[in-house]
C-alpha atoms as a PDB file:
ATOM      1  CA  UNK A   1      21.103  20.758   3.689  1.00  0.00           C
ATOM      2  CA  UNK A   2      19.549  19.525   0.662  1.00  0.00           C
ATOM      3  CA  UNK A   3      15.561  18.885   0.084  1.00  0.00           C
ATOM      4  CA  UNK A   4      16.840  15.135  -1.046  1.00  0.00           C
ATOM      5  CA  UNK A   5      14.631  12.491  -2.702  1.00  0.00           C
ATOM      6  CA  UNK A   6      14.275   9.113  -3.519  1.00  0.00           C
ATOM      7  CA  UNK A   7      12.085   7.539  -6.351  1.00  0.00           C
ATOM      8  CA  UNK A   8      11.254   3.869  -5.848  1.00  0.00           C
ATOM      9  CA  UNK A   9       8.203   0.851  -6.192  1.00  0.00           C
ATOM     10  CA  UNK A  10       7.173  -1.968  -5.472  1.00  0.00           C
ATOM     11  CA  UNK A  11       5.589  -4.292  -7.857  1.00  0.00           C
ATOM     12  CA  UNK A  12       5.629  -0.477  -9.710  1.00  0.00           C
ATOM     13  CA  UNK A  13       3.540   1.067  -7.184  1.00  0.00           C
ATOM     14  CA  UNK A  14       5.342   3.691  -7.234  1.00  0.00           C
ATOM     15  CA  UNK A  15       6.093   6.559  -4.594  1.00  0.00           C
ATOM     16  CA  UNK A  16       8.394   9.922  -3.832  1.00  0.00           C
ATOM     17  CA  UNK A  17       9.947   9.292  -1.151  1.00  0.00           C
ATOM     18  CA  UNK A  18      11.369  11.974   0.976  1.00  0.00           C
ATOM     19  CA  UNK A  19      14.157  11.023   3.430  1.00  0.00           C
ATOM     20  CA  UNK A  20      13.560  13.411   7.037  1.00  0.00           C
ATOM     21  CA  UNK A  21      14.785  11.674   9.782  1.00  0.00           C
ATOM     22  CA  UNK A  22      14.670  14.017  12.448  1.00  0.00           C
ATOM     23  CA  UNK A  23      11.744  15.556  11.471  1.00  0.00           C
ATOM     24  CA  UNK A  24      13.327  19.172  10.109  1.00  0.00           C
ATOM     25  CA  UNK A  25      13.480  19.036   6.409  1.00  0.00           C
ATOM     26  CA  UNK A  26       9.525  18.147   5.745  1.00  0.00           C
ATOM     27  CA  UNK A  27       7.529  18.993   8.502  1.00  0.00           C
ATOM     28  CA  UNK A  28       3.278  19.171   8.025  1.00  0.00           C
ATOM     29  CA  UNK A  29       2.902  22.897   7.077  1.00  0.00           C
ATOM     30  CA  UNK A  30       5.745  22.724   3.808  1.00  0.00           C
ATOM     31  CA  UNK A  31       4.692  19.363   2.837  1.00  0.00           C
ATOM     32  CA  UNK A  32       1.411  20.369   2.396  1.00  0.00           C
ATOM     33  CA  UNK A  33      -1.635  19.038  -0.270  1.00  0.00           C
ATOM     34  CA  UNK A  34      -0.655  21.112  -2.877  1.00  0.00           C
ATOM     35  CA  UNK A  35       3.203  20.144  -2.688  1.00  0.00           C
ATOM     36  CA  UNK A  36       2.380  16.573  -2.667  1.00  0.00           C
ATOM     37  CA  UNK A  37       0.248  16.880  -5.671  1.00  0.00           C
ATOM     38  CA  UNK A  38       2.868  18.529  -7.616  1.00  0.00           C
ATOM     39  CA  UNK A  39       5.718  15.628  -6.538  1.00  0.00           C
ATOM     40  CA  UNK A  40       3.297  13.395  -7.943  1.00  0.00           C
ATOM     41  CA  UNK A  41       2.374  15.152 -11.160  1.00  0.00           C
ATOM     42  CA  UNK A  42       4.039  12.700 -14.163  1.00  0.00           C
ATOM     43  CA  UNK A  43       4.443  15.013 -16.222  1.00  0.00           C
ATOM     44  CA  UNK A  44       5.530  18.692 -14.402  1.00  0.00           C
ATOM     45  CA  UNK A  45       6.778  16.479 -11.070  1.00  0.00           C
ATOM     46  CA  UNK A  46       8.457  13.552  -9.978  1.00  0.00           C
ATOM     47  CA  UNK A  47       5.921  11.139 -10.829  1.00  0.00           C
ATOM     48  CA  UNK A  48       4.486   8.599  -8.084  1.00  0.00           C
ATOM     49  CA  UNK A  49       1.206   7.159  -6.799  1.00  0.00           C
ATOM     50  CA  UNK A  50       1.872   8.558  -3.677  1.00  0.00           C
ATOM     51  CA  UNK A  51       4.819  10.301  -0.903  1.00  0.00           C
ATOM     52  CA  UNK A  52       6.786   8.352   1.516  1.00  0.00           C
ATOM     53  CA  UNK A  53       8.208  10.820   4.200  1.00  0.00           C
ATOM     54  CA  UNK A  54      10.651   8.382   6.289  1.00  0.00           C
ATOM     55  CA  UNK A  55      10.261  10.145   9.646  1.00  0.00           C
ATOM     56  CA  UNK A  56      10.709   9.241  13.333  1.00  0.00           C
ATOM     57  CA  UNK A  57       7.642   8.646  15.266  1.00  0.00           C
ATOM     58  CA  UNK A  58       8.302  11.151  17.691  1.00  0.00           C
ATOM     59  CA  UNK A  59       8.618  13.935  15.108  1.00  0.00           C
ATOM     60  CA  UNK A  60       5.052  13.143  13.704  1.00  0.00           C
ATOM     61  CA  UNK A  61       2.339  15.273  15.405  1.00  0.00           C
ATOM     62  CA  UNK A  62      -0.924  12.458  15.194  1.00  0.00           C
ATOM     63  CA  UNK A  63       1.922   9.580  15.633  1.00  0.00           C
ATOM     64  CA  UNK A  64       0.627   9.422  19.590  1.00  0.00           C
ATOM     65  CA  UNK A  65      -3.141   9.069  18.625  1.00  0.00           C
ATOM     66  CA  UNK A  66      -2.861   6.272  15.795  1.00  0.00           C
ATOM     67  CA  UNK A  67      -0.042   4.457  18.027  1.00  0.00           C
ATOM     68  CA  UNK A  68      -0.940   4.405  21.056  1.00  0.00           C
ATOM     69  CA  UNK A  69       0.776   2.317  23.807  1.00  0.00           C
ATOM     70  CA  UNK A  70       3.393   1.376  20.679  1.00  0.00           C
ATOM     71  CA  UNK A  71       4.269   4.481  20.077  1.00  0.00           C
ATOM     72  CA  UNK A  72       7.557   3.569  22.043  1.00  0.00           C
ATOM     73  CA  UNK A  73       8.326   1.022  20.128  1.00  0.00           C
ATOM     74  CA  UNK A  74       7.814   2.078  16.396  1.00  0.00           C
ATOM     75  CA  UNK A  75      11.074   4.590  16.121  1.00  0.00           C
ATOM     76  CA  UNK A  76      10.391   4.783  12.420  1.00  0.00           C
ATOM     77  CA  UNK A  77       6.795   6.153  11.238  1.00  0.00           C
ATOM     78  CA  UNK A  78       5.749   5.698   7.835  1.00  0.00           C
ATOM     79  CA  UNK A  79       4.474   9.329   6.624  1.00  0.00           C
ATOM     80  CA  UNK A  80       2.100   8.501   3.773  1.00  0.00           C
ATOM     81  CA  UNK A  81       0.122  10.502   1.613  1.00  0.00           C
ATOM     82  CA  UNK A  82      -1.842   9.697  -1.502  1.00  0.00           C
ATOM     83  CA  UNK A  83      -1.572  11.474  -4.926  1.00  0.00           C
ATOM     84  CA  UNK A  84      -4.287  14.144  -4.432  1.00  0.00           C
ATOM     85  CA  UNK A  85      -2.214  15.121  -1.386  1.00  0.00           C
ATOM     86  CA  UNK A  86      -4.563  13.094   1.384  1.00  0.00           C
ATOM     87  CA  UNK A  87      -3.432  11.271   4.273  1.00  0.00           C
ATOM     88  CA  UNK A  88      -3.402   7.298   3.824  1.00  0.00           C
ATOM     89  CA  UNK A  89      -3.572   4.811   6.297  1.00  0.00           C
ATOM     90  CA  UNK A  90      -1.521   2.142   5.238  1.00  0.00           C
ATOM     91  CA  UNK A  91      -0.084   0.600   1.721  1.00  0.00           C
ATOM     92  CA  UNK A  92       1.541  -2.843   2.036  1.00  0.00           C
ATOM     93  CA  UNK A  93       4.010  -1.792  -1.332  1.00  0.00           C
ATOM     94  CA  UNK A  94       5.056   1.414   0.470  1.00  0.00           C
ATOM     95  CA  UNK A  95       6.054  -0.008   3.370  1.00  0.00           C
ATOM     96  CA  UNK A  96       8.362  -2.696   1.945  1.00  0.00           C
ATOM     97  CA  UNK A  97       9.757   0.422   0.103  1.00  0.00           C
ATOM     98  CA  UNK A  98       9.811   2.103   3.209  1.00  0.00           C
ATOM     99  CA  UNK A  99      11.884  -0.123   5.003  1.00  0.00           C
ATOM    100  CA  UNK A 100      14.140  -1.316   1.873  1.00  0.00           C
ATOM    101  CA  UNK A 101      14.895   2.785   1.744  1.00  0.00           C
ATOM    102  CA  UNK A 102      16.223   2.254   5.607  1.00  0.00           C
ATOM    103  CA  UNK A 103      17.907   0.120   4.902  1.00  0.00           C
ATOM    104  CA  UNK A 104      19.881   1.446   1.649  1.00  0.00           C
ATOM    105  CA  UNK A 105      20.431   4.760   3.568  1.00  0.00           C
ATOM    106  CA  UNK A 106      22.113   3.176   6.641  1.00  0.00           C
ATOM    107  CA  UNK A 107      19.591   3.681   8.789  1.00  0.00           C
ATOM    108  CA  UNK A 108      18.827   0.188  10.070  1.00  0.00           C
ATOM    109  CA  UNK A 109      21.050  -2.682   9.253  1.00  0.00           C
ATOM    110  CA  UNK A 110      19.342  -5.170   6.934  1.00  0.00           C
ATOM    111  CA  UNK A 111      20.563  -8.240   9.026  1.00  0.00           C
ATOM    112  CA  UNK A 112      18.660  -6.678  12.104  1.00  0.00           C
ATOM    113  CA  UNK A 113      15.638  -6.993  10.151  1.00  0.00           C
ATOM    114  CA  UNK A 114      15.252 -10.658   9.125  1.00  0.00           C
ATOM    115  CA  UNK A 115      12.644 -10.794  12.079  1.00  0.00           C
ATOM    116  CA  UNK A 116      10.906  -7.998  11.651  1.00  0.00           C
ATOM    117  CA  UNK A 117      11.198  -4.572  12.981  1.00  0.00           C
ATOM    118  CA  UNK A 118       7.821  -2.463  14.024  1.00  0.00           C
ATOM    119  CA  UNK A 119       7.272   0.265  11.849  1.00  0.00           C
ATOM    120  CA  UNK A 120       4.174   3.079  12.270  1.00  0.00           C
ATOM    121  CA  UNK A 121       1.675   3.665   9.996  1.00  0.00           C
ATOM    122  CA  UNK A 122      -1.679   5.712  10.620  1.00  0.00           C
ATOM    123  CA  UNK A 123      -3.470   2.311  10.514  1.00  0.00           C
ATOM    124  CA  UNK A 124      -1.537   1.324  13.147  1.00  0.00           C
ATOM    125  CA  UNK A 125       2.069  -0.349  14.128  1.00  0.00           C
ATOM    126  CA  UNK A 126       3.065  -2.940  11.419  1.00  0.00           C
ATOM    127  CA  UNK A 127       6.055  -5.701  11.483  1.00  0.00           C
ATOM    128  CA  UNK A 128       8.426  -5.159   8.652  1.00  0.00           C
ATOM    129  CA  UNK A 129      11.101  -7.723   7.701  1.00  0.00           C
ATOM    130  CA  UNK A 130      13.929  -8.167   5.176  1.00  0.00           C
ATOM    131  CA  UNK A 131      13.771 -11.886   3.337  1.00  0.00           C
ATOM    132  CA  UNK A 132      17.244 -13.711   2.497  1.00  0.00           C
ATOM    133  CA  UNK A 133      16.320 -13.428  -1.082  1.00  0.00           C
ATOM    134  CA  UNK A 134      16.294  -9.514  -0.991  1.00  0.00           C
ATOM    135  CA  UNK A 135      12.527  -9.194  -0.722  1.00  0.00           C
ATOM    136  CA  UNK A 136      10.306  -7.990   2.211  1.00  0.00           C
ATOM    137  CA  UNK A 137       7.612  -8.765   3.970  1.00  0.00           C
ATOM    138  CA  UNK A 138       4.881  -7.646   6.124  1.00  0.00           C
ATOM    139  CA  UNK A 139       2.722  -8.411   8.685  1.00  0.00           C
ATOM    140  CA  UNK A 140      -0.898  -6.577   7.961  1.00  0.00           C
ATOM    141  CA  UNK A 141      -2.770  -8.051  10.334  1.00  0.00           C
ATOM    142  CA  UNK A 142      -5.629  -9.531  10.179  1.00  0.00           C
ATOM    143  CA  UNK A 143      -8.177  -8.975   7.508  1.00  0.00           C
ATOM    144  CA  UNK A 144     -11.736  -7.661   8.555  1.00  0.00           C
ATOM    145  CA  UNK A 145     -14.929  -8.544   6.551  1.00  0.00           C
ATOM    146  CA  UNK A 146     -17.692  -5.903   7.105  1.00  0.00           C
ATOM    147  CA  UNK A 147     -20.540  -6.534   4.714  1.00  0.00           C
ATOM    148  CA  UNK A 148     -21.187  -6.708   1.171  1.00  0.00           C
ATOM    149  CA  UNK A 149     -21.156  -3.906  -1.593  1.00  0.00           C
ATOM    150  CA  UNK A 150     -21.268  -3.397  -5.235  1.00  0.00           C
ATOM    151  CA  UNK A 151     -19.022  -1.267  -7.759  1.00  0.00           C
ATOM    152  CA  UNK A 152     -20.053   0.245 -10.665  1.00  0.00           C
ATOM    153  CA  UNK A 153     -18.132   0.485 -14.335  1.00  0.00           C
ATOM    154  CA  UNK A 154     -19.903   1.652 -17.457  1.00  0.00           C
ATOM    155  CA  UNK A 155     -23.258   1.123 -15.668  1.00  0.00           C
ATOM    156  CA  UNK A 156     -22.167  -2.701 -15.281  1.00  0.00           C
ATOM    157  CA  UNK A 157     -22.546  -3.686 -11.676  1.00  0.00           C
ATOM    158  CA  UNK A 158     -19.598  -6.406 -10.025  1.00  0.00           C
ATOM    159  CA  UNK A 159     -20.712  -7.280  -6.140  1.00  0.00           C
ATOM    160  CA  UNK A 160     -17.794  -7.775  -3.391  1.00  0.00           C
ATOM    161  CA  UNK A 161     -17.023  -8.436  -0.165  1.00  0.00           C
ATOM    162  CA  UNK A 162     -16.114  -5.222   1.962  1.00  0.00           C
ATOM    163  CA  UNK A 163     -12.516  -5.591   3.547  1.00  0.00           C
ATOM    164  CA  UNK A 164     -10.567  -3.851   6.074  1.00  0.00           C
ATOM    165  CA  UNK A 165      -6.650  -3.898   5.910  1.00  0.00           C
ATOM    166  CA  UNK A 166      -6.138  -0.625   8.396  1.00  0.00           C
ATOM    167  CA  UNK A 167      -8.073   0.942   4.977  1.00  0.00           C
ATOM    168  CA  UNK A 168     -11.464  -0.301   2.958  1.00  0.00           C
ATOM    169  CA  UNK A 169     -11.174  -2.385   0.775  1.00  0.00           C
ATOM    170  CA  UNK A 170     -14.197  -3.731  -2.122  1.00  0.00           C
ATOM    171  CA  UNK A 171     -13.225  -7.089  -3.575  1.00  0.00           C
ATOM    172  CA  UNK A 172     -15.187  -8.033  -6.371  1.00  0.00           C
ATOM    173  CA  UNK A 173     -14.600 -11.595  -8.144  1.00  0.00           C
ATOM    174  CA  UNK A 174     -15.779 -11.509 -11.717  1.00  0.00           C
ATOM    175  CA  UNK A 175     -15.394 -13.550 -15.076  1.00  0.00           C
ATOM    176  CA  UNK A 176     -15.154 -10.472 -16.614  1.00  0.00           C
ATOM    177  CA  UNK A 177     -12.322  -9.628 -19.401  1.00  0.00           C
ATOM    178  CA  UNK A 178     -10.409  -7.346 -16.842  1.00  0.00           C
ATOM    179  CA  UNK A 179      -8.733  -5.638 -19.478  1.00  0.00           C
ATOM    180  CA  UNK A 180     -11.855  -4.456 -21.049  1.00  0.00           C
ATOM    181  CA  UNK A 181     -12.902  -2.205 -18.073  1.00  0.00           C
ATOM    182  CA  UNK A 182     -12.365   1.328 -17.893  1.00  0.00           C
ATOM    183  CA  UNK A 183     -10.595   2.371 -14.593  1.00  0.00           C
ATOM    184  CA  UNK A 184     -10.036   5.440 -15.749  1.00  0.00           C
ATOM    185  CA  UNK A 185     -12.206   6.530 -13.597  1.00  0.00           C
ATOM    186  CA  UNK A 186     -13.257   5.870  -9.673  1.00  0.00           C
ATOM    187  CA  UNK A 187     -16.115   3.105 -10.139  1.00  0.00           C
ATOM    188  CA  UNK A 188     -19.154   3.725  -8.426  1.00  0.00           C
ATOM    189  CA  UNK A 189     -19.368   2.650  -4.929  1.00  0.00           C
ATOM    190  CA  UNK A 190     -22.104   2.807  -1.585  1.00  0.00           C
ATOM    191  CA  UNK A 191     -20.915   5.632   0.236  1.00  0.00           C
ATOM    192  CA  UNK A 192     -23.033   4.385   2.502  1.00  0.00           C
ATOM    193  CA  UNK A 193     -20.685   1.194   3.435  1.00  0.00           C
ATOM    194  CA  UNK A 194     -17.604   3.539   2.221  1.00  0.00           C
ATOM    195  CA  UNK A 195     -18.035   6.993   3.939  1.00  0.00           C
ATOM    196  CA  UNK A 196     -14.263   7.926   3.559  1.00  0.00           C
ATOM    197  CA  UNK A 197     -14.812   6.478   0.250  1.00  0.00           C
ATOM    198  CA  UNK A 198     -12.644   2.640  -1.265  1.00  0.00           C
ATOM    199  CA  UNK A 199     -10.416   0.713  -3.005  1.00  0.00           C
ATOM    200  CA  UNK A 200     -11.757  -1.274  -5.341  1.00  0.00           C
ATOM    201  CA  UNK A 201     -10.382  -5.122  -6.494  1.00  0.00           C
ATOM    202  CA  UNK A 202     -11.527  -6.384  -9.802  1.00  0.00           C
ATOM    203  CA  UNK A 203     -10.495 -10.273  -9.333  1.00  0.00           C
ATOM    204  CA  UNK A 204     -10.171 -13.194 -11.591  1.00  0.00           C
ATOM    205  CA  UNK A 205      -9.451 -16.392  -9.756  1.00  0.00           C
ATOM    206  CA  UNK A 206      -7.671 -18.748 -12.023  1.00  0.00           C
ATOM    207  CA  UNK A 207      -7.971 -22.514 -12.338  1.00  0.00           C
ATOM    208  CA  UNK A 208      -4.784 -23.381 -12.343  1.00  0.00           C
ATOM    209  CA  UNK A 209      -2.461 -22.272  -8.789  1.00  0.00           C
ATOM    210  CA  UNK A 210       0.902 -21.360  -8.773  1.00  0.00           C
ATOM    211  CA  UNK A 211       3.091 -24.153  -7.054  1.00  0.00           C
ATOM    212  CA  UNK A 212       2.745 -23.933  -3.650  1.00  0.00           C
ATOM    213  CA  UNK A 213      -0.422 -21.654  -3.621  1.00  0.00           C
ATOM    214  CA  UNK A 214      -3.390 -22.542  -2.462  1.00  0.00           C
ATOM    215  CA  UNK A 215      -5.095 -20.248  -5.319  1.00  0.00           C
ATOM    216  CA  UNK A 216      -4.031 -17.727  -8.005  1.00  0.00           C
ATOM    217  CA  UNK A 217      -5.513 -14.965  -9.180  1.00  0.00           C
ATOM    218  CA  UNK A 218      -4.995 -11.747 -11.392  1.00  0.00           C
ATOM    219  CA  UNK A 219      -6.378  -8.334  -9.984  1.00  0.00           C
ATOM    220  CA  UNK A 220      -6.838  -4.408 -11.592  1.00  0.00           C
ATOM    221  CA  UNK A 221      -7.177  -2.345  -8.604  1.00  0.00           C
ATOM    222  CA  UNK A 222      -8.569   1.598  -8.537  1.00  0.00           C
ATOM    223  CA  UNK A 223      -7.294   2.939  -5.467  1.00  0.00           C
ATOM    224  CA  UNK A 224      -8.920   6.176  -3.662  1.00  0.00           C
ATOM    225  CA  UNK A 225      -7.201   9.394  -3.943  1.00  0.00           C
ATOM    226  CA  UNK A 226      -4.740   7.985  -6.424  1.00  0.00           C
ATOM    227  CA  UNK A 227      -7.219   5.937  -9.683  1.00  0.00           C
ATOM    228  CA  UNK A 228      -5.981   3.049 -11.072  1.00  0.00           C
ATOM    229  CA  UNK A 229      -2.178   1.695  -9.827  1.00  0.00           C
ATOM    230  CA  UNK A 230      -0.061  -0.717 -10.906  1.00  0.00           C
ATOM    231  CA  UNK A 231      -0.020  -2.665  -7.693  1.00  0.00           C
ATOM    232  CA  UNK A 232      -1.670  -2.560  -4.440  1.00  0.00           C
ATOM    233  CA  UNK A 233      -0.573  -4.419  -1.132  1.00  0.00           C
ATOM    234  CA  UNK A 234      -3.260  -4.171   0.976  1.00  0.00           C
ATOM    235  CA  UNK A 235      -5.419  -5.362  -1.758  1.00  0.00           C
ATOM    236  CA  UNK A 236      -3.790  -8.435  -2.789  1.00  0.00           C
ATOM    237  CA  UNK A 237      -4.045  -8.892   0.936  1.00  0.00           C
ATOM    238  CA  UNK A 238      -7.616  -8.304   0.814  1.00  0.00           C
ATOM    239  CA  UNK A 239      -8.024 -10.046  -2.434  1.00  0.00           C
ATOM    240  CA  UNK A 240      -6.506 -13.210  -0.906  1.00  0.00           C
ATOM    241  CA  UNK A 241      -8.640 -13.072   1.770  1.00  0.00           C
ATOM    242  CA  UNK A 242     -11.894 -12.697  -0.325  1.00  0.00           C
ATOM    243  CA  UNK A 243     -10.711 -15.574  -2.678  1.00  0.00           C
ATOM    244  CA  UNK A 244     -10.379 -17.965   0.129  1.00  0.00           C
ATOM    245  CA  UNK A 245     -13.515 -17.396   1.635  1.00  0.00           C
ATOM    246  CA  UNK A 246     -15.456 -17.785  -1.720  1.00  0.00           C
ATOM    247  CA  UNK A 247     -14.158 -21.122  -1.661  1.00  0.00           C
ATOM    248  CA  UNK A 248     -14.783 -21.781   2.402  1.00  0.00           C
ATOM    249  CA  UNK A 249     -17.105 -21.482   4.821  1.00  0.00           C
ATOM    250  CA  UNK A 250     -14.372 -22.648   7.664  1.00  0.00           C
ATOM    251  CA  UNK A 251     -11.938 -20.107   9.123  1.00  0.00           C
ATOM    252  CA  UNK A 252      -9.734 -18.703   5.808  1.00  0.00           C
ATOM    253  CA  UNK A 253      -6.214 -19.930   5.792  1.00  0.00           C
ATOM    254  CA  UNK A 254      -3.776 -20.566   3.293  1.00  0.00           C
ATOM    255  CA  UNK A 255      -0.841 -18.921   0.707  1.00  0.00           C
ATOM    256  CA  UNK A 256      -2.808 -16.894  -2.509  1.00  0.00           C
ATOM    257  CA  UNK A 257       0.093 -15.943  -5.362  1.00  0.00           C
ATOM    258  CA  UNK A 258      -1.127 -12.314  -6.664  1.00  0.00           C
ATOM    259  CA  UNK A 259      -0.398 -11.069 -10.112  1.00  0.00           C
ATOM    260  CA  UNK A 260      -0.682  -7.406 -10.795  1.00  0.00           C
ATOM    261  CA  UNK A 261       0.091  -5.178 -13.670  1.00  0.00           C
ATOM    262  CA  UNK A 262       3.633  -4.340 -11.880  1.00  0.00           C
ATOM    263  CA  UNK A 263       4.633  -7.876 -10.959  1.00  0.00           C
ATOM    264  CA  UNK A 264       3.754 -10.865  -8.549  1.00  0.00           C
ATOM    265  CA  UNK A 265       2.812 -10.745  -4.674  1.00  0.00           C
ATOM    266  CA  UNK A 266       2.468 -13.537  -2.262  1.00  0.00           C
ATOM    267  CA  UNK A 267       0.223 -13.532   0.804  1.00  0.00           C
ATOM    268  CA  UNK A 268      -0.290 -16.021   3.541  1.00  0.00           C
ATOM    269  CA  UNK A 269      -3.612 -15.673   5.060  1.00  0.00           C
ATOM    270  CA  UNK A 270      -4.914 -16.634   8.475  1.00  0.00           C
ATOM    271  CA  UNK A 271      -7.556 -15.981  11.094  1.00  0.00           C
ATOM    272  CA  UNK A 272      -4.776 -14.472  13.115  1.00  0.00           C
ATOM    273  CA  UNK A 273      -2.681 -12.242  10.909  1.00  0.00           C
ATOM    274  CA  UNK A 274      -1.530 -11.826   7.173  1.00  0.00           C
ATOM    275  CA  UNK A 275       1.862 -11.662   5.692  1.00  0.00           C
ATOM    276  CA  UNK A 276       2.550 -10.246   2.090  1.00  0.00           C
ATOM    277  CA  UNK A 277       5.709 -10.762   0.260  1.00  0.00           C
ATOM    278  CA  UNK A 278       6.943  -9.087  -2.659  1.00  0.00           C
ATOM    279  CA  UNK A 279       9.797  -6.948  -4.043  1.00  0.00           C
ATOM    280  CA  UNK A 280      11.228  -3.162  -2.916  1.00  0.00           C
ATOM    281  CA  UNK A 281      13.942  -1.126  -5.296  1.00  0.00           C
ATOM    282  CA  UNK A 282      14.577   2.211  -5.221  1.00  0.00           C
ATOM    283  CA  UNK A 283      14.992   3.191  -8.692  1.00  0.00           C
ATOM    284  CA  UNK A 284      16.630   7.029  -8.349  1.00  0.00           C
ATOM    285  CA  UNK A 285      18.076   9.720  -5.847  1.00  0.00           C
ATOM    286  CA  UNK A 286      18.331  13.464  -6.386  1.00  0.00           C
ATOM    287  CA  UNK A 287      17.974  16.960  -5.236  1.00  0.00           C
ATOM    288  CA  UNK A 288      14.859  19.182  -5.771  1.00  0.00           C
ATOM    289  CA  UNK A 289      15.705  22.106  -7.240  1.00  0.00           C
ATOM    290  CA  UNK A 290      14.659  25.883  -6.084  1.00  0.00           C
ATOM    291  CA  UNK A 291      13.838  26.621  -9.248  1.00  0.00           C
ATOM    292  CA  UNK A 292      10.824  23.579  -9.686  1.00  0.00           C
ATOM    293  CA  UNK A 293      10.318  24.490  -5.536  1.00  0.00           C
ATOM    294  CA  UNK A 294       9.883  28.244  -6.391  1.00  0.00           C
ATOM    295  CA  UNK A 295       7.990  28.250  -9.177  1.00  0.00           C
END
């Protein structure tokens, strides 16, 4: 047996990805902090902004307690852990990868999945489906407002609305030049609001939408435990939400086109649920080897 991996993104959010399907190749105590910090090293590792262990449900110790009454009904649990080596609750890109990698490695059969299949997550069961046009959606659920906040760059303060996705989420909307600010490093936050700390959104809404959108905007995100990422599912999702409630006072609904550094999401928002769309490839496949394991 081989310690096998898969490199992939979406919307170049990129993650390791370690294929364990019965639970025997990966379990908690060798895919530890330290091991996932080191597959995610870019320059002495694999690269990625975090690890995707595709693992049955049953196989996961703390699957029971985050699934609850589902548990039965998510076979496949999506093992995530950020850069730094922390668990994560749930990333909207990952899970499209997720499911695109079960599908290129036989595991499900991509037809099966044009409804959706439910898929586990430590923020809960989420519906996973394969699109006719070869990309995937999912649905997050609905998005949760829970106060107001402010972040911090370079002493320059940008107030937002506080989301929840199954993680928290800061959305700020600016008319800043979002290329100008440094997200180098994590902006400053209430840890008050954000005990287990945030992501943060930096947001321009722009006047024109894409056809078919109800708005369009651009967003930089700085994601906990990871810094600054190319994409960031569940906050476009949260982004989409916050930019249709600046504009309403009425229940939020509508389709918000995303652009990112890494490419182009599309999420349909509504008080009941919320759908993103976007893109999955898996970009490589290899073998660890004992000498980068060893050392």
């Amino acid at each position: 047996m081989s310690d096998r991996f898969l490199l992939g993104h979406g919307t170049e959010n990129d993650f390791v990805v370690l294929p364990d399907p019965d639970g025997d190749r990966w379990p908690e105590d060798r895919l530890d902090a330290a091991l996932v910090r080191r597959l995610c090293e870019r320059r002495s590792g694999l690269g990625g902004d975090g690890v995707l262990r595709v693992v049955r449900s049953r196989h996961v110790p703390d699957a029971p307690a985050v699934l609850g009454d589902d548990l039965g009904r998510c076979e496949w649990f999506m093992d995530h852990r950020n850069a730094d080596g922390s668990h994560a609750e749930m990333c909207g890109n990952g899970v499209r990868l997720f499911l695109h990698v079960l599908v290129t490695e036989g595991l499900l059969d991509r037809a099966a999945c044009a409804d959706g299949v439910l898929v586990g997550t430590r923020g809960g069961p989420r519906r996973v489906g394969a699109g006719a046009d070869g990309s995937y959606w999912v649905d997050m659920g609905p998005a949760q407002p829970f106060g107001r906040g402010e972040a911090t760059v370079a002493g320059q303060a940008f107030p937002g609305q506080a989301v929840s996705m199954g993680n928290p989420h800061l959305v700020c909307l600016t008319d800043a030049d979002l290329d100008g600010l440094d997200l180098t490093r994590q902006p400053g936050f209430d840890a008050g609001l954000f005990p287990e700390g945030v992501n943060v959104e930096f947001v321009r809404v722009l006047a024109r939408p894409a056809e078919g959108a109800d708005a369009h905007v651009r967003l930089r995100v700085h994601e906990r435990g990871v810094g600054e990422t190319r994409s960031c599912g569940t906050g476009a999702c949260a982004t989409a939400y916050a930019a249709l409630a600046a504009g309403s006072d009425g229940p939020q609904r509508g389709t918000v086109v995303v652009d990112v550094p890494g490419g182009r999401l599309s999420v349909d928002v509504s008080p009941e649920t919320t759908v993103l769309r976007g893109p999955a490839v898996v970009v490589a496949a290899g073998d660890l080897t004992r000498e980068w394991l060893d050392s």
